[in-house]
PDB file of N, CA and C in Angstrom:
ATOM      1  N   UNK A   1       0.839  -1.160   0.000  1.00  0.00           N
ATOM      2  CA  UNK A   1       0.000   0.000   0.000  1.00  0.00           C
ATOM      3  C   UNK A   1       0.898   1.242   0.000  1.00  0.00           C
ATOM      4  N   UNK A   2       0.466   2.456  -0.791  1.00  0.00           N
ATOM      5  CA  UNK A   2       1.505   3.785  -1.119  1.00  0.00           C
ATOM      6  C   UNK A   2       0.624   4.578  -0.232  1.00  0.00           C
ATOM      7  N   UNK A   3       0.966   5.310   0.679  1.00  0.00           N
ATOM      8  CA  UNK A   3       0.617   5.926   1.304  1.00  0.00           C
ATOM      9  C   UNK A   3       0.550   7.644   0.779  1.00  0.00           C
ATOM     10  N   UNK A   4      -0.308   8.038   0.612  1.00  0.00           N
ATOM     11  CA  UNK A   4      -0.843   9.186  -0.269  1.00  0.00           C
ATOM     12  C   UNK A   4      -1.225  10.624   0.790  1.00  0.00           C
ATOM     13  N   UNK A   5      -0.504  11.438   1.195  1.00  0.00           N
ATOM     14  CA  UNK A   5      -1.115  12.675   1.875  1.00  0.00           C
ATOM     15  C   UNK A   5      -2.548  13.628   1.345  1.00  0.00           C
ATOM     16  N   UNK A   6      -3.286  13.087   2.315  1.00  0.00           N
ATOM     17  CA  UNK A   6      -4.649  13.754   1.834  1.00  0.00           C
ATOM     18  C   UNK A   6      -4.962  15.178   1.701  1.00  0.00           C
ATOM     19  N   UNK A   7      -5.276  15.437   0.130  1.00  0.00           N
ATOM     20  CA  UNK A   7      -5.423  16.898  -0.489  1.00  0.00           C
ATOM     21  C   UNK A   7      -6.566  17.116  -0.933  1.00  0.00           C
ATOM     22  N   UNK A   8      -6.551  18.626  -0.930  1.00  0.00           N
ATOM     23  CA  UNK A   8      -8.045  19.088  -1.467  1.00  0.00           C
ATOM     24  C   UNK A   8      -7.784  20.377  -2.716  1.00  0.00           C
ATOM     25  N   UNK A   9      -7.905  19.596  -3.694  1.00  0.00           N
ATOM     26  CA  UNK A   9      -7.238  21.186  -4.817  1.00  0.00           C
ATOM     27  C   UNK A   9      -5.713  21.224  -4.282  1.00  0.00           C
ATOM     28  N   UNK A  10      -4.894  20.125  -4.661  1.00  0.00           N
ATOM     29  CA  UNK A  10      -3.399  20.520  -4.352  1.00  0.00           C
ATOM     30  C   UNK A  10      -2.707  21.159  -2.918  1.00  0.00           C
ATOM     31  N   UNK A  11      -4.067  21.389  -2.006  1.00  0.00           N
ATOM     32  CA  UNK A  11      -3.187  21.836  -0.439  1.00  0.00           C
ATOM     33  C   UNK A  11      -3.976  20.281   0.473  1.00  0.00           C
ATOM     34  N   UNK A  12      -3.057  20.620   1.153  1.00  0.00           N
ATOM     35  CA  UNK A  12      -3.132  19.687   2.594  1.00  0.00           C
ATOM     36  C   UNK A  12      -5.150  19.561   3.131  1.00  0.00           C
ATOM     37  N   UNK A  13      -5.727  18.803   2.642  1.00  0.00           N
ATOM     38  CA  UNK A  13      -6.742  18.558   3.735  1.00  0.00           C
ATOM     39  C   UNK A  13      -7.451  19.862   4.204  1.00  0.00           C
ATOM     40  N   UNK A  14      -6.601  19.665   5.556  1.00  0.00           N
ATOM     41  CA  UNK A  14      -7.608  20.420   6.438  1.00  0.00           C
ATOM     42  C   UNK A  14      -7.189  22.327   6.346  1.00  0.00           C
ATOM     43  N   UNK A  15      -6.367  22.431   5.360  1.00  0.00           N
ATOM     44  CA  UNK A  15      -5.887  23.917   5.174  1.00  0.00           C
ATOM     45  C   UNK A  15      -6.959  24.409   3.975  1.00  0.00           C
ATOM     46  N   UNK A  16      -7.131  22.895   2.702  1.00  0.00           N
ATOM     47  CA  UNK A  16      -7.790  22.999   1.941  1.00  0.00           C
ATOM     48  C   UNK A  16      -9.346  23.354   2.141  1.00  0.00           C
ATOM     49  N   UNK A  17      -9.434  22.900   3.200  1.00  0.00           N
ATOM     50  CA  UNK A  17     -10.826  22.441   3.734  1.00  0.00           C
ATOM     51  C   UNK A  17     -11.652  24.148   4.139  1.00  0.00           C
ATOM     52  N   UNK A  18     -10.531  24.532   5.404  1.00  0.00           N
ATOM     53  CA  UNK A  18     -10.815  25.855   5.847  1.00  0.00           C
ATOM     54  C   UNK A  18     -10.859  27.004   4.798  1.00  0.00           C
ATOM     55  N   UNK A  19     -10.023  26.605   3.834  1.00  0.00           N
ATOM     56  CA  UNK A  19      -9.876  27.556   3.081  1.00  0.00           C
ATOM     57  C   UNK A  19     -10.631  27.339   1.589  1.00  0.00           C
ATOM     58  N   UNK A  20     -11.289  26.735   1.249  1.00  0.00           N
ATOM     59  CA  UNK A  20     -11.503  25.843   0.368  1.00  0.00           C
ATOM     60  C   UNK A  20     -12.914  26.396  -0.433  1.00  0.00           C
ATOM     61  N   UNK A  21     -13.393  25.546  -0.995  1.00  0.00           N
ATOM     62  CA  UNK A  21     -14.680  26.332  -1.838  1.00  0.00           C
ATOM     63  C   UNK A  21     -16.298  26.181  -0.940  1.00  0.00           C
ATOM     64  N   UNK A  22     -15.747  25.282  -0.019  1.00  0.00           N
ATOM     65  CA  UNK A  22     -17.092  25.542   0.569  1.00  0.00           C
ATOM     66  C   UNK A  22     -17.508  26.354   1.782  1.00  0.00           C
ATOM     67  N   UNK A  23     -16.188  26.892   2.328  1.00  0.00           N
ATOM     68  CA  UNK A  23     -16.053  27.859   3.241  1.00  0.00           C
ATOM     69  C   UNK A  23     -16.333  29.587   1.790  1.00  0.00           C
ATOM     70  N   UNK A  24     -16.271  29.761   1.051  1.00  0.00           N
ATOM     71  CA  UNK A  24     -16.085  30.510   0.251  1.00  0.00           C
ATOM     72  C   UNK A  24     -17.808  30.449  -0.262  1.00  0.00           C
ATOM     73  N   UNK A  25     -18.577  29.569  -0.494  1.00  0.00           N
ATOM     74  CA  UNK A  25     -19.588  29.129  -0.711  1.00  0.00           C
ATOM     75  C   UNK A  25     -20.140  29.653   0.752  1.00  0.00           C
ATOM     76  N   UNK A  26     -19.905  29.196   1.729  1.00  0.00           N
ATOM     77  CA  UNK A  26     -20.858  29.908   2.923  1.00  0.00           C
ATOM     78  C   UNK A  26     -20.781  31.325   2.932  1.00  0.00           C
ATOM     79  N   UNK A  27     -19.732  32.009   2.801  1.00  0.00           N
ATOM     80  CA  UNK A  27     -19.141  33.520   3.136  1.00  0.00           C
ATOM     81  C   UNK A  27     -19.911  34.470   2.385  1.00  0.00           C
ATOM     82  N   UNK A  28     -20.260  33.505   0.906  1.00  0.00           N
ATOM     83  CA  UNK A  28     -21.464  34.776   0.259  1.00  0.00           C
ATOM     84  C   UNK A  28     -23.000  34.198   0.510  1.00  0.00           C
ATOM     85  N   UNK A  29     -23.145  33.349   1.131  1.00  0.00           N
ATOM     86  CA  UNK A  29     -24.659  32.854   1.295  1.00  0.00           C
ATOM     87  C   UNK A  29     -25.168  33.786   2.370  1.00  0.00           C
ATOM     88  N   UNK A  30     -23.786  33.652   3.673  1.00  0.00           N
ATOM     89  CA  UNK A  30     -24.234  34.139   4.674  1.00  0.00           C
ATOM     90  C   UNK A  30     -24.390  35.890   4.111  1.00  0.00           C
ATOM     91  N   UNK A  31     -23.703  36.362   3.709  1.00  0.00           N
ATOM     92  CA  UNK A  31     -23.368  37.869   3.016  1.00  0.00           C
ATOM     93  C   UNK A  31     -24.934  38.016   2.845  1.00  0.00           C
ATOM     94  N   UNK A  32     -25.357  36.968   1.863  1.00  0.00           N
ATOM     95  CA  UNK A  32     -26.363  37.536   0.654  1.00  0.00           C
ATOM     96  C   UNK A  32     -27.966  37.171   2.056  1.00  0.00           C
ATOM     97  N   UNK A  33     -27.432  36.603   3.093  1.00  0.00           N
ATOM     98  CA  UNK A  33     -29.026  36.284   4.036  1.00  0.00           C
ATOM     99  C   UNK A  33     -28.666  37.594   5.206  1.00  0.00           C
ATOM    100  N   UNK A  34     -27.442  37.958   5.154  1.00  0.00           N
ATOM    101  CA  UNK A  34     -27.695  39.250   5.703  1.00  0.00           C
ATOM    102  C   UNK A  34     -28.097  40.341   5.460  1.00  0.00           C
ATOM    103  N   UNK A  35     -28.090  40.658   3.961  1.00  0.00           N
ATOM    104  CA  UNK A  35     -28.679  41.776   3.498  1.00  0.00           C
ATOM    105  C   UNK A  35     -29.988  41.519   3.631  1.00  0.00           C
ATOM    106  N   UNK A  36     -31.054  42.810   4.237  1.00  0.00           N
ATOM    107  CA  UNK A  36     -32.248  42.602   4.753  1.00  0.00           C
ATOM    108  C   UNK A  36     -33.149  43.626   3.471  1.00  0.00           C
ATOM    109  N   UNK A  37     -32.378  43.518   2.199  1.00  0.00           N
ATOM    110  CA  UNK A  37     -33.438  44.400   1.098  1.00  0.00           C
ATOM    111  C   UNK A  37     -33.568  43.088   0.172  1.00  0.00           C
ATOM    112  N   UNK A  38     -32.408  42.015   0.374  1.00  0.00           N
ATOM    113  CA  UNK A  38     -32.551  40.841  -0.543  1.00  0.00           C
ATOM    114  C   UNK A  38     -33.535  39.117   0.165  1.00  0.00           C
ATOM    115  N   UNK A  39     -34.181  38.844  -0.588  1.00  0.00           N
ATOM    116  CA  UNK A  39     -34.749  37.561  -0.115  1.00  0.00           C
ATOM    117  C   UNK A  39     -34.091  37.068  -0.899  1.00  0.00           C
ATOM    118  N   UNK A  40     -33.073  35.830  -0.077  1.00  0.00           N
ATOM    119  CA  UNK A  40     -32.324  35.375  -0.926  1.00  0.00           C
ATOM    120  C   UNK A  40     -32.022  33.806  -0.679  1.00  0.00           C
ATOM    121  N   UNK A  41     -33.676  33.534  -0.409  1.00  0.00           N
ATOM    122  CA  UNK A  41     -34.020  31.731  -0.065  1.00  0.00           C
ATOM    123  C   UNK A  41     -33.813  31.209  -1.110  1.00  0.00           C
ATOM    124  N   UNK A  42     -34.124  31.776  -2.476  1.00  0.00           N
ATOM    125  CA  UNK A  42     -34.081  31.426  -3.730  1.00  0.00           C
ATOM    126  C   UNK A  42     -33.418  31.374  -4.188  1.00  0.00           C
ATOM    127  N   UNK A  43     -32.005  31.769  -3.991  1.00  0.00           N
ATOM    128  CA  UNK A  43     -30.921  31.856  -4.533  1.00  0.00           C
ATOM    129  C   UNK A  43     -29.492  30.724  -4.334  1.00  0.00           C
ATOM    130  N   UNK A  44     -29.214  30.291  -5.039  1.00  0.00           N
ATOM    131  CA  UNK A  44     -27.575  29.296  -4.735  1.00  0.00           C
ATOM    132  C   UNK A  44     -26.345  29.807  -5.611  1.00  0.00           C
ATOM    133  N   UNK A  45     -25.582  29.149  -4.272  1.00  0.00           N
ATOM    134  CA  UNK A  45     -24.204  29.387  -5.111  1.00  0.00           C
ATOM    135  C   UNK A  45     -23.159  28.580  -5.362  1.00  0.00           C
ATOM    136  N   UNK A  46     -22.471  28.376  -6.049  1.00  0.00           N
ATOM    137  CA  UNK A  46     -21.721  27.101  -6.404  1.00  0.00           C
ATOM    138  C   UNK A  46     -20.636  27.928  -6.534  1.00  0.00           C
ATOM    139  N   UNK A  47     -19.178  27.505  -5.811  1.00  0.00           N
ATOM    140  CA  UNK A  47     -17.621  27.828  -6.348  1.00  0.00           C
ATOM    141  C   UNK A  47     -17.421  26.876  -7.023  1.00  0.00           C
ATOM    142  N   UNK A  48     -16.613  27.383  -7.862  1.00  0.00           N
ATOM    143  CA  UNK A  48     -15.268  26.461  -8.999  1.00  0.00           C
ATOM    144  C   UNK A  48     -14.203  27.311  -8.713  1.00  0.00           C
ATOM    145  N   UNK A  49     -13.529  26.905  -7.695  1.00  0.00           N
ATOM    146  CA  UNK A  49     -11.945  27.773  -7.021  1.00  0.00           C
ATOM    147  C   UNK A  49     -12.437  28.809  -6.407  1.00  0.00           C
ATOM    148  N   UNK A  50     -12.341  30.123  -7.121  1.00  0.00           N
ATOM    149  CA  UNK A  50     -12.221  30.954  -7.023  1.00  0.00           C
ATOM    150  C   UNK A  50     -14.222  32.051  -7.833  1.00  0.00           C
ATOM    151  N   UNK A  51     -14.255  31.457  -8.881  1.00  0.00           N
ATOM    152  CA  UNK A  51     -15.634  31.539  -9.594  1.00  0.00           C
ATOM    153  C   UNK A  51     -16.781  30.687  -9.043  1.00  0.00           C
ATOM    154  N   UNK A  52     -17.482  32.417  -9.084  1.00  0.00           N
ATOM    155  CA  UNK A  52     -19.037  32.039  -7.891  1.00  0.00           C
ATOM    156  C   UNK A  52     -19.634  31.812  -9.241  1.00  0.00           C
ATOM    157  N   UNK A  53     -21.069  30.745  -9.282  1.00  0.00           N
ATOM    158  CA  UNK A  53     -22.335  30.396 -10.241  1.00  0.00           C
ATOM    159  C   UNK A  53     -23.544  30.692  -8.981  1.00  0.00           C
ATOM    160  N   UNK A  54     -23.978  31.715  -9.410  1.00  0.00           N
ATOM    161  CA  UNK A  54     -25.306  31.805  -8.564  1.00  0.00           C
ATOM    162  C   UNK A  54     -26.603  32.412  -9.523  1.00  0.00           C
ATOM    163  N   UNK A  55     -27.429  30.715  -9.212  1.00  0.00           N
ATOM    164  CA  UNK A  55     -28.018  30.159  -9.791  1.00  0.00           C
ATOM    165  C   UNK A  55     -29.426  30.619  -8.840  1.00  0.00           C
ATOM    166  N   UNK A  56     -30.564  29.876  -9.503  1.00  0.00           N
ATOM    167  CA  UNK A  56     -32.069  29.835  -8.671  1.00  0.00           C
ATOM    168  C   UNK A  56     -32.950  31.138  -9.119  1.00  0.00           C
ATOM    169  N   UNK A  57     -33.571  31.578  -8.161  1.00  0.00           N
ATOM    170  CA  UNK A  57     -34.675  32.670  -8.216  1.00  0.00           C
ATOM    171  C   UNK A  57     -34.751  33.530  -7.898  1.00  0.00           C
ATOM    172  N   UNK A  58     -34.924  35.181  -7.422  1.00  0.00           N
ATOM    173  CA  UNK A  58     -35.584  36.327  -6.895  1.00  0.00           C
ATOM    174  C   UNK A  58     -36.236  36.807  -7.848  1.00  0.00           C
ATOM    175  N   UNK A  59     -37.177  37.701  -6.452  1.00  0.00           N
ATOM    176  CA  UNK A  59     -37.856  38.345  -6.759  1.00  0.00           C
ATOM    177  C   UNK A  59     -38.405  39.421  -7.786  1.00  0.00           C
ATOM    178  N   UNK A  60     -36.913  40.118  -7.583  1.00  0.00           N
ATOM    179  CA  UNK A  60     -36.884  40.910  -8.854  1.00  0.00           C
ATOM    180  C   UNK A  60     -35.701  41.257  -9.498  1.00  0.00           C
ATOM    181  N   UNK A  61     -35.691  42.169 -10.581  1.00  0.00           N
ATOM    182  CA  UNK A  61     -34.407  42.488 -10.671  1.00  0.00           C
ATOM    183  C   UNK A  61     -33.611  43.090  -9.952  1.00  0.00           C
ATOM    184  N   UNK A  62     -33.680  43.866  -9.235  1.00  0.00           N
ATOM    185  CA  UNK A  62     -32.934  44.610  -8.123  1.00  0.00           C
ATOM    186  C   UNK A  62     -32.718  43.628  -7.325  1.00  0.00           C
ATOM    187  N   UNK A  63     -33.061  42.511  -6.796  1.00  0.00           N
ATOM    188  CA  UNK A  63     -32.828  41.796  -5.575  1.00  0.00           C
ATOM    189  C   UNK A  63     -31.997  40.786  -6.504  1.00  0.00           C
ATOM    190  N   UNK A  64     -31.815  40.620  -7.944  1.00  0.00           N
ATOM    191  CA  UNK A  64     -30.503  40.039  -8.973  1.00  0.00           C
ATOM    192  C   UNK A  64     -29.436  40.738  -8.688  1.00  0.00           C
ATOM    193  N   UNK A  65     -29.314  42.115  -8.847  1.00  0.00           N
ATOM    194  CA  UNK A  65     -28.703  43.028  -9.197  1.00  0.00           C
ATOM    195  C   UNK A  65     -27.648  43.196  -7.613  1.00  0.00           C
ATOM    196  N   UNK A  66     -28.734  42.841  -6.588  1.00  0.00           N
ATOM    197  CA  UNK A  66     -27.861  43.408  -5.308  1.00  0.00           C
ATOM    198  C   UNK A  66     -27.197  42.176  -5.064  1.00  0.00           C
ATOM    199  N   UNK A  67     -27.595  40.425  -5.368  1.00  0.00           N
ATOM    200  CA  UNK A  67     -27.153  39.096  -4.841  1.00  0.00           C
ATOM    201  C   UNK A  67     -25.893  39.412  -5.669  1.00  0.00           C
ATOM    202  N   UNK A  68     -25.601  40.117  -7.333  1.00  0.00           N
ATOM    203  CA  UNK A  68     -24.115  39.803  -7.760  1.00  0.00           C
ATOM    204  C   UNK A  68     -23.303  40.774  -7.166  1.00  0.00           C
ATOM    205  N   UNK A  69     -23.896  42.000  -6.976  1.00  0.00           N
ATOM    206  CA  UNK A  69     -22.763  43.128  -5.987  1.00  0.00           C
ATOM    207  C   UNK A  69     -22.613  42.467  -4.908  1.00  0.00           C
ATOM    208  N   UNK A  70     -23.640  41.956  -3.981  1.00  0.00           N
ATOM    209  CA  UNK A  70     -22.736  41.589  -2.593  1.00  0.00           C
ATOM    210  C   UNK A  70     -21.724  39.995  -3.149  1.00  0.00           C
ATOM    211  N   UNK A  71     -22.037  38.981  -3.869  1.00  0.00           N
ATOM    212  CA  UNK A  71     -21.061  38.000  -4.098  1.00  0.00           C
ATOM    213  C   UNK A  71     -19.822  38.674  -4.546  1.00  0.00           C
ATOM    214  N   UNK A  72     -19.835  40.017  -5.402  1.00  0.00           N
ATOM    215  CA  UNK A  72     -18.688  40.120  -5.987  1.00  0.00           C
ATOM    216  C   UNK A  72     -17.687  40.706  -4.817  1.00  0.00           C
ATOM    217  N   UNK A  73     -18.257  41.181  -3.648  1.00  0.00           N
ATOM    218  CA  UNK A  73     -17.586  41.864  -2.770  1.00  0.00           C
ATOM    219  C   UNK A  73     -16.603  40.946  -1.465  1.00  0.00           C
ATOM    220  N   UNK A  74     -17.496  39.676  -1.878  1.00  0.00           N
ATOM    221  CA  UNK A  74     -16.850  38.539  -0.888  1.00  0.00           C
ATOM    222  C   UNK A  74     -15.168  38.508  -1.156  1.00  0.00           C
ATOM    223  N   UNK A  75     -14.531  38.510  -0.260  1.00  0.00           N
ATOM    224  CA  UNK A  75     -13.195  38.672  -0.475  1.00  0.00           C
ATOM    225  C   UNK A  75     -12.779  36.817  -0.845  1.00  0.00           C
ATOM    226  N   UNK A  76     -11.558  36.770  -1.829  1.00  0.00           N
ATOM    227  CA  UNK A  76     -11.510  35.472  -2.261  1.00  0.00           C
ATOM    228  C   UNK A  76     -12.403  35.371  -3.605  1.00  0.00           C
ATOM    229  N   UNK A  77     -13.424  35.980  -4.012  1.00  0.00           N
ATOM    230  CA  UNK A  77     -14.323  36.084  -5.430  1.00  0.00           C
ATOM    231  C   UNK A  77     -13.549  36.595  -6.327  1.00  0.00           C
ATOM    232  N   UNK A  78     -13.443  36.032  -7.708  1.00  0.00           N
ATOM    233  CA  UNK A  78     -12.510  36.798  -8.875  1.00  0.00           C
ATOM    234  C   UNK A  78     -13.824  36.921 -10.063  1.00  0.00           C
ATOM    235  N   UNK A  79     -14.606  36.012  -9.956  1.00  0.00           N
ATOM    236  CA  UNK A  79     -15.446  36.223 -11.091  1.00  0.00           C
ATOM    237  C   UNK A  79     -16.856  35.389 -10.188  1.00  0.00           C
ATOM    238  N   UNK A  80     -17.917  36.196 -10.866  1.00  0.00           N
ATOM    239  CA  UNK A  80     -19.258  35.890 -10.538  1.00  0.00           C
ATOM    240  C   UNK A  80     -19.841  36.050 -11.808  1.00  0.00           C
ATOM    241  N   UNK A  81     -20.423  34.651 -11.924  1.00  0.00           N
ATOM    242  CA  UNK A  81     -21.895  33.978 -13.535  1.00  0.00           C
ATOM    243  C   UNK A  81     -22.908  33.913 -12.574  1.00  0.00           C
ATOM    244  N   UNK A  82     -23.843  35.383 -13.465  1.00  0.00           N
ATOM    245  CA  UNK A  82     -25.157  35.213 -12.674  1.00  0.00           C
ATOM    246  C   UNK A  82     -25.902  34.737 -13.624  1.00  0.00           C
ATOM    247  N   UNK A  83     -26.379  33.780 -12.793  1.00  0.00           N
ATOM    248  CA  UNK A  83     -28.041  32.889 -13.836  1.00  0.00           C
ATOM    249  C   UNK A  83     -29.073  33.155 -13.121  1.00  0.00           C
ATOM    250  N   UNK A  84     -29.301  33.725 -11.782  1.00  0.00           N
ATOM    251  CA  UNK A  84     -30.724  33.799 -11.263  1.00  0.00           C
ATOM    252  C   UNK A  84     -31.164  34.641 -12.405  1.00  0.00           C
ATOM    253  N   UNK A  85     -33.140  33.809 -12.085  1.00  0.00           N
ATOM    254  CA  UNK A  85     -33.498  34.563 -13.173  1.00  0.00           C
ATOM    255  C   UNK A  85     -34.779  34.544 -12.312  1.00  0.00           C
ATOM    256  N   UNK A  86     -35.553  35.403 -12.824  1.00  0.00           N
ATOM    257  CA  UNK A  86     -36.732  36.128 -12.270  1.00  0.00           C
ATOM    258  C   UNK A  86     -37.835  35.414 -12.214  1.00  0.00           C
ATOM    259  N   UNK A  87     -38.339  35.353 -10.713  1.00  0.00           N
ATOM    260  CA  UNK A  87     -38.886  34.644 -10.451  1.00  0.00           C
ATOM    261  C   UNK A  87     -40.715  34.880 -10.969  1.00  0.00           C
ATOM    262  N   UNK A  88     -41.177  33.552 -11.131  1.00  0.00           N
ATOM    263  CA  UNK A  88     -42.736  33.994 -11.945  1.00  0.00           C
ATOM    264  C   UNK A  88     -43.128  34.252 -11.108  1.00  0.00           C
ATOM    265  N   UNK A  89     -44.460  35.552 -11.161  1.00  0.00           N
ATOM    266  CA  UNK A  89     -45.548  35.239 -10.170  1.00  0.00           C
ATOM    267  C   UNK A  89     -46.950  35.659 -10.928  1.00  0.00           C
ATOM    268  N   UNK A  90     -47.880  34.946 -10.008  1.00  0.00           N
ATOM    269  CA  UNK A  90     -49.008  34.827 -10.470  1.00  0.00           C
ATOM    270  C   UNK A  90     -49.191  34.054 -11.723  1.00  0.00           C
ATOM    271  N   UNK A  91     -48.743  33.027 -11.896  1.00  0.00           N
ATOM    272  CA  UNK A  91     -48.647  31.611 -13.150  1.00  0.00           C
ATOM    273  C   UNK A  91     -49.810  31.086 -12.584  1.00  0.00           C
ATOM    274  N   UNK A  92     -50.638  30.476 -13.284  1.00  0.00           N
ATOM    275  CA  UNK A  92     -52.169  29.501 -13.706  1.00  0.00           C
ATOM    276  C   UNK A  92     -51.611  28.269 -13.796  1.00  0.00           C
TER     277      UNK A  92
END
């Protein structure tokens, strides 16, 4: 058996871990549920490294408009793909 040091994206584990995409993934969720002009139940976000995908629903455009300013402000963010898209209302 080869004994293999456990990595996450080329760093160590638990450095990877703290530092990693899903700590980076919480940092703008929590961001985007603190802002109290955005409802932002509807909304997800996915890292790839460094690049946020935030995906799902709001309300309106302004509550689009404010989820990519506050992701882009998360420190550690280099690029943000916004796909939320506007949510229906009043559909039959």
């Amino acid at each position: 058996m080869v004994y293999k040091e456990r990595m996450f994206h080329e760093v160590p584990a638990e450095e990877g871990a703290a530092n990693g995409v899903a700590a980076l993934e919480a940092r703008i969720a929590e961001a985007l549920a603190a802002d109290r002009a955005l409802d932002a139940t509807g909304i997800t976000v996915i890292a790839r490294g460094t690049e946020i995908l935030l995906g799902g629903q709001a309300g309106s455009t302004e509550e689009i408009e404010t989820a990519l300013e506050i992701a882009k402000r998360v420190d550690g963010v280099t690029t943000v793909v916004n796909e939320i898209a506007l949510a229906k209302t009043g559909a039959h």
